[in-house]
Structure formats: C-alpha cells, structure tokens
C-alpha atoms as a PDB file:
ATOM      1  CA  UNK A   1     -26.440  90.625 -34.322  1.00  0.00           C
ATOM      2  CA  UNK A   2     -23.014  91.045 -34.974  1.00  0.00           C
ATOM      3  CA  UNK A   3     -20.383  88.487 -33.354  1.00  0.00           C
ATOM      4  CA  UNK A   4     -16.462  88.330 -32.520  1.00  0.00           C
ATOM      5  CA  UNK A   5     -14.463  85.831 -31.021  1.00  0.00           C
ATOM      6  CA  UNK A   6     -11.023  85.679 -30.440  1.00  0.00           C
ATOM      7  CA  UNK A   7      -8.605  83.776 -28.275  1.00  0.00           C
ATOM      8  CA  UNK A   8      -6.857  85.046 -24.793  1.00  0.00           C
ATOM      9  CA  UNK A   9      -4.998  83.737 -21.386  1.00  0.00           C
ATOM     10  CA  UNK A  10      -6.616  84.485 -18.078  1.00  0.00           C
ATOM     11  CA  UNK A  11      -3.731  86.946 -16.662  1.00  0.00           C
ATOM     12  CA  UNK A  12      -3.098  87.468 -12.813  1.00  0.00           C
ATOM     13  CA  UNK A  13      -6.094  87.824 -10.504  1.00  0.00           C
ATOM     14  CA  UNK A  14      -8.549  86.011 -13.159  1.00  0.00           C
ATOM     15  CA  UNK A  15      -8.436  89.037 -15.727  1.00  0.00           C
ATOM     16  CA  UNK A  16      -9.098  88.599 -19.299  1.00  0.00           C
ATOM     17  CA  UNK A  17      -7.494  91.279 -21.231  1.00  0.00           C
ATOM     18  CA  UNK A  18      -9.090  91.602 -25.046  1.00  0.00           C
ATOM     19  CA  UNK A  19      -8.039  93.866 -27.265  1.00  0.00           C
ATOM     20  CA  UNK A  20      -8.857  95.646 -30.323  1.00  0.00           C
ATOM     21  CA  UNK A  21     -12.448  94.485 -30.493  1.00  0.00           C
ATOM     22  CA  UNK A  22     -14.664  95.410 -33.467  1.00  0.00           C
ATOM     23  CA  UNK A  23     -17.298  97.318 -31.625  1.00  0.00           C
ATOM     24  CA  UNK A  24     -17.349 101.121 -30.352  1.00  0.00           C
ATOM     25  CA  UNK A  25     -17.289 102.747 -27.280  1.00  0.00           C
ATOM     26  CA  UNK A  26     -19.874 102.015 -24.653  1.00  0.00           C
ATOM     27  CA  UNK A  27     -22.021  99.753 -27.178  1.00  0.00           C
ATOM     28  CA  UNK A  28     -23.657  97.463 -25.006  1.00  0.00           C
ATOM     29  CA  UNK A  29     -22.369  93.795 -25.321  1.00  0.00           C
ATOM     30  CA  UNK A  30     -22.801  89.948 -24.711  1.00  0.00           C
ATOM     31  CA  UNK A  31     -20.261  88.132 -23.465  1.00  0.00           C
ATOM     32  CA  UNK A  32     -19.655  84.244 -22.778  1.00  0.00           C
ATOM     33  CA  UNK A  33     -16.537  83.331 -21.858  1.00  0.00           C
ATOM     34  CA  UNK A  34     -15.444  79.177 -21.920  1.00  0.00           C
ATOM     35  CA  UNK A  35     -12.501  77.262 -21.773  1.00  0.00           C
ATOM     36  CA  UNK A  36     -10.122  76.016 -24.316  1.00  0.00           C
ATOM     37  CA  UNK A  37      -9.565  72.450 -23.936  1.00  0.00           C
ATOM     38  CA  UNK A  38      -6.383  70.780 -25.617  1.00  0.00           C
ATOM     39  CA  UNK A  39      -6.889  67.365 -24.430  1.00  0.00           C
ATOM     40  CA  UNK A  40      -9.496  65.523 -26.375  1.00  0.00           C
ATOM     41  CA  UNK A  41     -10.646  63.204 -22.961  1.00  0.00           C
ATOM     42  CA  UNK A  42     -11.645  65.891 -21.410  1.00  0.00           C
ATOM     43  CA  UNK A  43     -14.808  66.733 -23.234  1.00  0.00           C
ATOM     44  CA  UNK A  44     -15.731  62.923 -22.578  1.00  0.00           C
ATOM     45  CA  UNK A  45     -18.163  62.015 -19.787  1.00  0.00           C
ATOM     46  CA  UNK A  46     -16.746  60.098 -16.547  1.00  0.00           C
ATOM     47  CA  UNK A  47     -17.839  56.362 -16.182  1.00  0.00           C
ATOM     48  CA  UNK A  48     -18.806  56.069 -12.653  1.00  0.00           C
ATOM     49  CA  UNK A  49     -17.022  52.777 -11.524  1.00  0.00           C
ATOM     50  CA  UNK A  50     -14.786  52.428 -14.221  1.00  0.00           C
ATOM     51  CA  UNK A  51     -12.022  51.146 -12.742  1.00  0.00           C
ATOM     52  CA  UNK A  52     -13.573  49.665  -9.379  1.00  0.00           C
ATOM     53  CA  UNK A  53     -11.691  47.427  -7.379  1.00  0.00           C
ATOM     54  CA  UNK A  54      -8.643  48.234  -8.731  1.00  0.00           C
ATOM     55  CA  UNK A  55      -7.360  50.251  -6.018  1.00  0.00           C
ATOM     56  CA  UNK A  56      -7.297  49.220  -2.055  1.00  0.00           C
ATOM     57  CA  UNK A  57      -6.217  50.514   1.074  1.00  0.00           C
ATOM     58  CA  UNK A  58      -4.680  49.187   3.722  1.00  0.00           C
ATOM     59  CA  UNK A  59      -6.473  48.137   7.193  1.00  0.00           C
ATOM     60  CA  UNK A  60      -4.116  49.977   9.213  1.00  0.00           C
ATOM     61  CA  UNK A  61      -3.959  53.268   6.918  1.00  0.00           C
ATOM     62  CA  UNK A  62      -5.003  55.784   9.330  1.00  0.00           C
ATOM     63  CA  UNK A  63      -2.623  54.605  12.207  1.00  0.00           C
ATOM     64  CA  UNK A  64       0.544  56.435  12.713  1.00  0.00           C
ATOM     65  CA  UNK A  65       4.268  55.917  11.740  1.00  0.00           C
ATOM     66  CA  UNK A  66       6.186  54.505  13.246  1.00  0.00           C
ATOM     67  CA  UNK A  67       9.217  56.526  14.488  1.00  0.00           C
ATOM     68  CA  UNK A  68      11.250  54.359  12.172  1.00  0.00           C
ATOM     69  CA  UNK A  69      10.054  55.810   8.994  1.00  0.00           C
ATOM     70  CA  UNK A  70      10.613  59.518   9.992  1.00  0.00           C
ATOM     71  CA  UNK A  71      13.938  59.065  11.627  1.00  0.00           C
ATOM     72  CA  UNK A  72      15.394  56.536   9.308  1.00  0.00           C
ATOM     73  CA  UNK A  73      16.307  54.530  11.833  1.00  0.00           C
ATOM     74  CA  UNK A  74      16.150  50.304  11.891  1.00  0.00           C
ATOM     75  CA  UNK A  75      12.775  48.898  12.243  1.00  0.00           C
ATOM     76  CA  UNK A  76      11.361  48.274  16.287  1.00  0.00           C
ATOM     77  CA  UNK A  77       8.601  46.407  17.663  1.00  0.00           C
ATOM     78  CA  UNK A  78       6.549  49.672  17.014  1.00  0.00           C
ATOM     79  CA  UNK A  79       6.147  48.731  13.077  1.00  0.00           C
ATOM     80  CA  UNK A  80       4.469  45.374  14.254  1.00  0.00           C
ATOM     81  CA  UNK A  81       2.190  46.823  16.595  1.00  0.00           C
END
C-alpha cells in the first residue's frame, strides 16, 4: 500500500482542500484525518481532582444584582439583603 501525508487548514464550512496528491483519478482511497496539536499539554491526560478545593463559590451566587451594580449607582439596603 502506498501512503501520502501532507499538511492542510480546515477552510470555511469544515472543508479540507488537498491538493496535488500522488494518486490518479477515481483510485479508491483511505483517508484519516487528525489534528495537529502545537501545545505539548495537550496530548497529556487530565488528573481528575487536580486542583480541588482551590476554587469556591459564593452562598449567595445565584441571587440577583442588586440594582446598584447595573446602574452604577451608590450601594442600598438591597446589597445586604
């Protein structure tokens, strides 16, 4: 079996565009397409837990704004409630 690879950008739409391949007209072919990593991390395995308790969210996160905060305006009794 004869092989080729070469190197090419996903265009507009997802299309891969390769050009002047090796083979002829309507020869049947294999293709497997993967992708280029530059960043050497990101062919390492995630740690699950890694960096646990390191982040936290507040009690009240889901509650609203206060008016305050949108509006710019000095702070009322709302931001205590």
């Amino acid at each position: 079996m004869k092989t080729f690879e070469t190197d090419t950008k996903v265009g507009p739409g997802g299309v891969l565009t390769l050009e002047q391949l090796p083979f002829t007209d309507g020869q049947p072919v294999h293709v497997r397409v993967e992708v280029k990593s530059d960043d050497a991390t990101a062919s390492q395995p995630r740690v699950l837990g890694l960096h646990q308790g390191s982040v936290w969210m507040s009690d009240d996160f889901d509650q609203p704004l206060p008016d305050s905060f949108w509006l710019k305006d000095e702070p009322s009794d709302e931001a205590s409630a």
